[in-house]
C-alpha atoms as a PDB file:
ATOM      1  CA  UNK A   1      90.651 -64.030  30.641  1.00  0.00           C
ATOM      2  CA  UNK A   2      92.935 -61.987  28.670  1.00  0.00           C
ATOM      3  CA  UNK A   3      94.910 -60.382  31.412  1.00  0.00           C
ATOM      4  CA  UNK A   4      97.118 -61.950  33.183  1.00  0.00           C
ATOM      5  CA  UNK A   5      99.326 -61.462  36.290  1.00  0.00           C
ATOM      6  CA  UNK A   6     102.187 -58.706  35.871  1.00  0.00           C
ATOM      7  CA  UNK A   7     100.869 -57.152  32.692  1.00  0.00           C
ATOM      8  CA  UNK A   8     100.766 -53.532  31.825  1.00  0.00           C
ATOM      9  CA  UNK A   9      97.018 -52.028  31.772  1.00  0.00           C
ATOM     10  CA  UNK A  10      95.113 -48.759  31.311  1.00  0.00           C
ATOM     11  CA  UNK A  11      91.297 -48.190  33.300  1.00  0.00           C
ATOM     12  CA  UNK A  12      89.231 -47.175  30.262  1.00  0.00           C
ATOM     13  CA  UNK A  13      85.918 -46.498  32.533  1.00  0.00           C
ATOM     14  CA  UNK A  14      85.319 -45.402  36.271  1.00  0.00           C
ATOM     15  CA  UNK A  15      87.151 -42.518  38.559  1.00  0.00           C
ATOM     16  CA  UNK A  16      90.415 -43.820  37.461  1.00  0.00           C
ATOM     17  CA  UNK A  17      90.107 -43.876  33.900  1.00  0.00           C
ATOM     18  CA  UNK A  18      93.360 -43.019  32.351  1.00  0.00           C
ATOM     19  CA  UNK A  19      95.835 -44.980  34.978  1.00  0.00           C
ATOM     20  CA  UNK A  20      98.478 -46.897  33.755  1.00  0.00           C
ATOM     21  CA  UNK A  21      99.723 -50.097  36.635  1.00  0.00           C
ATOM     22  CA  UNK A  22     100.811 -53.425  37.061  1.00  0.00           C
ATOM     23  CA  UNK A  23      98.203 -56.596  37.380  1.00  0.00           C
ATOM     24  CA  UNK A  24      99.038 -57.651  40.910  1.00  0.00           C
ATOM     25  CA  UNK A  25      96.309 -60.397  41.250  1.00  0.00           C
ATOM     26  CA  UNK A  26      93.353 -61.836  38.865  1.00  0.00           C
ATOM     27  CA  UNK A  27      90.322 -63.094  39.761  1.00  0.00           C
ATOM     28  CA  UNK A  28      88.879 -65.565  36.683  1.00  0.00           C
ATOM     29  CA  UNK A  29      86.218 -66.711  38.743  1.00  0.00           C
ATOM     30  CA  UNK A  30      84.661 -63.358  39.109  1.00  0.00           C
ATOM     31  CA  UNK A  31      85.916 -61.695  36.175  1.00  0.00           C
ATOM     32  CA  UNK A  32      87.976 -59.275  38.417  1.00  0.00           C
ATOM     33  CA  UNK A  33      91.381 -58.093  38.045  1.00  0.00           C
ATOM     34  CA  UNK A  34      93.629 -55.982  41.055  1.00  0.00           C
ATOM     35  CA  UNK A  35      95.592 -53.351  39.764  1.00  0.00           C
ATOM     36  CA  UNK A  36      98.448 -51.067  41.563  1.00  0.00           C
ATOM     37  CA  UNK A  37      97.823 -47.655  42.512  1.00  0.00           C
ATOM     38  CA  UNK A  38      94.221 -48.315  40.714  1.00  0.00           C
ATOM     39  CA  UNK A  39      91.010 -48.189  42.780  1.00  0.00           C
ATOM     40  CA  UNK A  40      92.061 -47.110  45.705  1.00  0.00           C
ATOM     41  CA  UNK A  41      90.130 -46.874  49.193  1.00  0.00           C
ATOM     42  CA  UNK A  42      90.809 -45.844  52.316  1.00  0.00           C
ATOM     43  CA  UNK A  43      90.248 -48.214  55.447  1.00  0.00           C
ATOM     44  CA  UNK A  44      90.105 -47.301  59.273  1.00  0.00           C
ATOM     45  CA  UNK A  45      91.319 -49.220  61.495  1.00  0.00           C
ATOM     46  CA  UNK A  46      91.829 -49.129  65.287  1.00  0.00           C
ATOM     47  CA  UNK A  47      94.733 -49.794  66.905  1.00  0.00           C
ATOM     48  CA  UNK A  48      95.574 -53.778  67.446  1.00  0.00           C
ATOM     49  CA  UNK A  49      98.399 -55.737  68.725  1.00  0.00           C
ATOM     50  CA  UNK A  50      99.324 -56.193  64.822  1.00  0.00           C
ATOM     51  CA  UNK A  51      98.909 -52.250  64.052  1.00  0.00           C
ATOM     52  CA  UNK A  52      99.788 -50.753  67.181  1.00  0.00           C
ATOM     53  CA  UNK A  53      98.568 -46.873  66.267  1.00  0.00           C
ATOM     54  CA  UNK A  54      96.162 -47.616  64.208  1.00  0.00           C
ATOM     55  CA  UNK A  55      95.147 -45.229  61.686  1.00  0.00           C
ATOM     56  CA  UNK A  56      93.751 -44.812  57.928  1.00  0.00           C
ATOM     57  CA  UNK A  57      95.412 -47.460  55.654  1.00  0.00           C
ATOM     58  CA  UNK A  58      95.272 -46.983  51.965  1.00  0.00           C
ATOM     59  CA  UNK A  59      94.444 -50.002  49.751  1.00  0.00           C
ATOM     60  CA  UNK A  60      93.514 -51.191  46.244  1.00  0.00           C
ATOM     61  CA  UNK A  61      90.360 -53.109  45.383  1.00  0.00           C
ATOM     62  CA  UNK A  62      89.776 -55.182  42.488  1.00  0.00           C
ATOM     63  CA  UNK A  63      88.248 -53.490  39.228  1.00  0.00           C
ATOM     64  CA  UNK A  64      86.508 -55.442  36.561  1.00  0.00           C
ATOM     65  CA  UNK A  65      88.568 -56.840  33.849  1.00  0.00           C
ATOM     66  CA  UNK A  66      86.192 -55.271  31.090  1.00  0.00           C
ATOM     67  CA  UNK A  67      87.127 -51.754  32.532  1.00  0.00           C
ATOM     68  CA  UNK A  68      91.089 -52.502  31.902  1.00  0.00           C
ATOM     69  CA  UNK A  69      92.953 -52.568  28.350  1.00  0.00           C
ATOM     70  CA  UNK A  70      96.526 -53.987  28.031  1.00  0.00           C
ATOM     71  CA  UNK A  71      98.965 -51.669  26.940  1.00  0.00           C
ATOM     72  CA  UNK A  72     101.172 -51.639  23.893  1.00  0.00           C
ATOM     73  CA  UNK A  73     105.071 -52.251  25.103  1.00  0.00           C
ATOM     74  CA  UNK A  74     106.337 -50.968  21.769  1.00  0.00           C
ATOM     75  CA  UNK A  75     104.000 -47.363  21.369  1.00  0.00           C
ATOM     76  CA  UNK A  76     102.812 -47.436  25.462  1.00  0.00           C
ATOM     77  CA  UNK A  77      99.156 -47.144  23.879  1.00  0.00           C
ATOM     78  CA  UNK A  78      96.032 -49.377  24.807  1.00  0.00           C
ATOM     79  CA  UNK A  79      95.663 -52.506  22.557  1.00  0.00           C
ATOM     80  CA  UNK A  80      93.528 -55.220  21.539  1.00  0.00           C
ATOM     81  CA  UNK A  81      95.047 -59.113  22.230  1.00  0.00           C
ATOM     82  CA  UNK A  82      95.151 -61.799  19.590  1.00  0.00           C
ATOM     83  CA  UNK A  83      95.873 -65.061  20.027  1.00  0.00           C
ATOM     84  CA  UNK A  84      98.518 -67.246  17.420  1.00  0.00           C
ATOM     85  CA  UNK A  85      98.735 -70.585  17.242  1.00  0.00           C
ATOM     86  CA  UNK A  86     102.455 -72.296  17.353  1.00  0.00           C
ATOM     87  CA  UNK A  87     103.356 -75.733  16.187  1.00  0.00           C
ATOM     88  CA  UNK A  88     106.470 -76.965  17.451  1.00  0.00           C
ATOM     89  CA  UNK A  89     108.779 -79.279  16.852  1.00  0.00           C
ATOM     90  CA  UNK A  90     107.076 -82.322  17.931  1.00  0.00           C
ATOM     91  CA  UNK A  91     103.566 -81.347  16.805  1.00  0.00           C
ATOM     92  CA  UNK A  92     102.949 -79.925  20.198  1.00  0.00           C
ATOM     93  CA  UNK A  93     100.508 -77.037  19.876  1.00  0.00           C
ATOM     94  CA  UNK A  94     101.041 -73.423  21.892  1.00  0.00           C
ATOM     95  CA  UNK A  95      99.690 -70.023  21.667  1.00  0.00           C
ATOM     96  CA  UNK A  96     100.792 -66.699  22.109  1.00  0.00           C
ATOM     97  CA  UNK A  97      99.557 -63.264  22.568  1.00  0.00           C
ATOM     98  CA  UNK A  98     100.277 -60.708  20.608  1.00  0.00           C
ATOM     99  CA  UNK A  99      99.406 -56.990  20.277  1.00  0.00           C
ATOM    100  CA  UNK A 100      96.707 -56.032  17.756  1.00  0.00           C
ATOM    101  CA  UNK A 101      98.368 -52.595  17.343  1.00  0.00           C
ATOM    102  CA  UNK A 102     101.996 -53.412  16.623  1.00  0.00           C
ATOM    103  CA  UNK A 103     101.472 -57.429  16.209  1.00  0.00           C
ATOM    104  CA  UNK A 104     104.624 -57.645  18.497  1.00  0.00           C
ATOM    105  CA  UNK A 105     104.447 -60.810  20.884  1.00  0.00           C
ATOM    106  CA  UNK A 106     103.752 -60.480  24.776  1.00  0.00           C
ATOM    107  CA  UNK A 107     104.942 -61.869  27.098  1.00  0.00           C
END
């Protein structure tokens, strides 16, 4: 998966197309990614010895990665991700991502 935890994305599909938030969870082995203040539903729930009044919680539900683009931190615009490959010092091999729109690194 391309996303990962605490990235920046924008919905491109579904009733909340257009939201910017912050990946709170990822789900690889269902392709699923949970989003703040995206995809939000409304539970009811009676009253309990947790929740003593009860009441209509609001919570977010996980939205398919496909449907989410990582944002650009230099323009704040959706982007593509690249990946670079980085030898180091000892021959060791890493990669990093990097923004197809401004080719700046993220993190």
């Amino acid at each position: 998966m391309r996303v990962k935890k605490n990235d920046i994305v924008e919905v491109i599909t579904g009733k909340s197309r257009g939201k910017h938030g912050k990946v709170l969870r990822v789900y690889p082995e269902t392709n699923k990614v949970l989003v703040e203040g995206v995809n939000t539903q409304h539970k009811h729930e009676r009253p309990s010895q947790k929740n003593q009044k009860g009441g209509i919680t609001v919570r977010e539900a996980p939205i398919d990665a496909s449907n989410v683009m990582l944002v650009d931190p230099k323009t704040n615009l959706r982007t593509r991700i690249g990946k670079r490959e980085l030898i180091g010092t000892e021959g060791k091999v890493r990669f990093e991502r990097f923004s197809k729109r401004s080719g700046d690194v993220l993190a």
